[in-house]
Protein backbone atom coordinates (compact mmCIF):
# COMPACT_ATOMS: atom_id res chain seq x y z
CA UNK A 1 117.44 79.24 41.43
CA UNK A 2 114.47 77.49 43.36
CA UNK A 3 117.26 74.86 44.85
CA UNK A 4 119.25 77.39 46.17
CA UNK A 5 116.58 79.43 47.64
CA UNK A 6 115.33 76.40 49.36
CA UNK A 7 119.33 75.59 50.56
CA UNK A 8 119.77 78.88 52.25
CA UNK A 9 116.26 78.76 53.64
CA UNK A 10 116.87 75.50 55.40
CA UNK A 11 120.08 76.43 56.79
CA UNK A 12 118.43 79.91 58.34
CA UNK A 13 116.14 77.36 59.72
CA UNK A 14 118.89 74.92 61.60
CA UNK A 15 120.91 77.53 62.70
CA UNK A 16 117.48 79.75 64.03
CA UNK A 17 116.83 76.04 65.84
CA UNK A 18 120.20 75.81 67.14
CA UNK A 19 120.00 78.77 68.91
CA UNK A 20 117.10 78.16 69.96
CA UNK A 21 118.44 75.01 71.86
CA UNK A 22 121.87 76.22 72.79
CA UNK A 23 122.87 75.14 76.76
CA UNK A 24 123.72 77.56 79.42
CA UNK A 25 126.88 77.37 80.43
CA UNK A 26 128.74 77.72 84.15
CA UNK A 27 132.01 78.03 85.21
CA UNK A 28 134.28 79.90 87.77
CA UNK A 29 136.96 82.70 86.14
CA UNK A 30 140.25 83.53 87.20
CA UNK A 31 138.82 85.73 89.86
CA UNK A 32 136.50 83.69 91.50
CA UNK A 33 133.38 84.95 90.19
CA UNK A 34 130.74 82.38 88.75
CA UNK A 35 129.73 82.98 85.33
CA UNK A 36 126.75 81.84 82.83
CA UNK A 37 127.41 81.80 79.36
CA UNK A 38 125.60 80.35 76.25
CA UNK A 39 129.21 79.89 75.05
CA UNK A 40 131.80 77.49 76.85
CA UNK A 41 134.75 79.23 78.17
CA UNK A 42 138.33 78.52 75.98
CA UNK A 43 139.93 76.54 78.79
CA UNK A 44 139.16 75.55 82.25
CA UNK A 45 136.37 72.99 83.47
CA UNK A 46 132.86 74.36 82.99
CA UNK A 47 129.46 72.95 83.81
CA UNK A 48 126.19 72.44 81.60
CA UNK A 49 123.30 73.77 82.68
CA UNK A 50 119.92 72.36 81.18
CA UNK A 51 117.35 74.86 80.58
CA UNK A 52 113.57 74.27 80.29
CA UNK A 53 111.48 75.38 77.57
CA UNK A 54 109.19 78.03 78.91
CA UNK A 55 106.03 76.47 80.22
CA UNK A 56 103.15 78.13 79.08
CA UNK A 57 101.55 80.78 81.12
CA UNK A 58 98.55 79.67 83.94
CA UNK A 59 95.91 81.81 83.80
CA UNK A 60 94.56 80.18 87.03
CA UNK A 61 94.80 82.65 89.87
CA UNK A 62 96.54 81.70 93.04
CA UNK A 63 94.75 81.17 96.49
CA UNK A 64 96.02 85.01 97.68
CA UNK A 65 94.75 86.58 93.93
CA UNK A 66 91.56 84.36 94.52
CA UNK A 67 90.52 85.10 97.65
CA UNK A 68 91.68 89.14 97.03
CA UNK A 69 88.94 89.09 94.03
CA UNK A 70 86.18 87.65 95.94
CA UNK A 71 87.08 90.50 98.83
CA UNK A 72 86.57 92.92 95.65
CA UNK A 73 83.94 91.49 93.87
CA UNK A 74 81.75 91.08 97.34
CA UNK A 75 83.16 94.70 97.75
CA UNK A 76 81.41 95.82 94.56
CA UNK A 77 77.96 93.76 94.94
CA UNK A 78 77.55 95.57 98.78
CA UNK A 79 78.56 98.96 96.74
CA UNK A 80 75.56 98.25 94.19
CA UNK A 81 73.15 97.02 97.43
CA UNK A 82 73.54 100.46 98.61
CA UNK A 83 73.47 102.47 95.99
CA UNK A 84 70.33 100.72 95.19
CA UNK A 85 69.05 100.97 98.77
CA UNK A 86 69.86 105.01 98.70
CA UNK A 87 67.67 105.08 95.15
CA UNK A 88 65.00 103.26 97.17
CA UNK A 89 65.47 105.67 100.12
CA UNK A 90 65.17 108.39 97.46
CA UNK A 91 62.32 107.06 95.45
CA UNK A 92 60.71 106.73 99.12
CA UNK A 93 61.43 110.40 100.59
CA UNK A 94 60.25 111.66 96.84
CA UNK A 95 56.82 110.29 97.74
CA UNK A 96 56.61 111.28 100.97
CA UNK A 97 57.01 115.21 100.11
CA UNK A 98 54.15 114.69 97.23
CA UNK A 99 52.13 112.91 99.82
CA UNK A 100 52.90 115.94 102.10
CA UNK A 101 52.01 118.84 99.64
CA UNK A 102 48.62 116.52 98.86
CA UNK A 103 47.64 116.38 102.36
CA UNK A 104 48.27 120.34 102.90
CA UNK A 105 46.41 121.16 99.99
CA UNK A 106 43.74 118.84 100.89
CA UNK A 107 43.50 120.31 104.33
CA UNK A 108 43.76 123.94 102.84
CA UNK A 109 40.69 122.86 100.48
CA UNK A 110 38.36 121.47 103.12
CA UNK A 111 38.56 124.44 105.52
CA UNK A 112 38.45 127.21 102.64
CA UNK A 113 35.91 125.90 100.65
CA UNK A 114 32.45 123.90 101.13
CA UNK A 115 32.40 122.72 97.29
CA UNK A 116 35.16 120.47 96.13
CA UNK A 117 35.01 118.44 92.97
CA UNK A 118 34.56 114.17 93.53
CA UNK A 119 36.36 111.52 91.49
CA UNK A 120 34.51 112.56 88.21
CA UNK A 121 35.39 116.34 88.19
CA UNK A 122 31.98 117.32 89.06
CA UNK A 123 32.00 120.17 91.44
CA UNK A 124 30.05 118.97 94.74
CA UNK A 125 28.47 120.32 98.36
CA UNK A 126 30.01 117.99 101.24
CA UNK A 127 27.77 118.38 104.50
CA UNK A 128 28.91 119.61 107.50
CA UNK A 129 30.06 115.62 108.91
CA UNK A 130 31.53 114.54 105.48
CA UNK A 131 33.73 117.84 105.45
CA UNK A 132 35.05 117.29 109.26
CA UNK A 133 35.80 113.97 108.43
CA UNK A 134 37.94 114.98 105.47
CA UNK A 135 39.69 117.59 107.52
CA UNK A 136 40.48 114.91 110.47
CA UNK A 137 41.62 112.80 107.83
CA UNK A 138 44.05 115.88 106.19
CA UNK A 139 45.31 117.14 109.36
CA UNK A 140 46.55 112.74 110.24
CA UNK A 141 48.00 112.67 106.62
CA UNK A 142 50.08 116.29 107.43
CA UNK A 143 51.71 114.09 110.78
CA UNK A 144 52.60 110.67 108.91
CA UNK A 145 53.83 112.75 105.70
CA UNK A 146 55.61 115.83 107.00
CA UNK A 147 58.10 116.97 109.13
């Protein structure tokens, strides 16, 4: 039983690699017409045609696919310079309009009141010169911050 398994497996296997080499096959019919077989025709002079195996695949890109990915990939690393410029530009105007309200409150704050409070919370007089100066200095941060 194992012999004859064996038997009919190894003639699956010639015939599978007979097909797999079989020639191509050229000839002219009756009407003129050229013809490619992978079976010779009955009568009548025919030509063999040798057939490569297929090569295997490159995966190296040509010149035209090269140089079109290098287009796209400089393409995408301008995309991500500006998208990270406009997030800087962002980040940037973001400050400016904080720095803005600052400065107007400031400014509000010095001409309103007398008493502010200093660095440590504590709730102090400014004189008359120390005030001025702080509402100069308000009124120049409310031109470089706002509009």
């Amino acid at each position: 039983m194992n012999t004859y398994r064996i038997f009919i497996t190894s003639l699956l296997f010639s015939l599978i690699m007979a097909s797999a080499s079989a020639a191509t096959y050229k000839w002219v019919d009756e009407n003129g017409n050229v013809v490619y077989s992978q079976q010779p025709p009955r009568e009548g002079p025919y030509e063999t045609i040798k057939t490569k195996k297929p090569s295997s695949v490159s995966l190296q890109p040509t010149p035209a696919q090269s140089s079109f990915m290098a287009g796209k990939e400089k393409e995408a690393e301008e995309a991500k310079k500006d998208n990270t410029v406009q997030q800087e530009v962002a980040k940037g105007e973001a400050a400016r309009a904080e720095n803005c309200k600052a400065a107007k409150h400031n400014l509000e704050a010095y001409t309103a009141f007398r008493r502010v409070r200093n660095e440590k919370g504590e709730v102090v007089m400014l004189d008359d010169d120390v005030r001025a100066k702080r509402i100069e200095e308000a009124k120049e941060d409310i031109k470089e911050f706002c509009d």
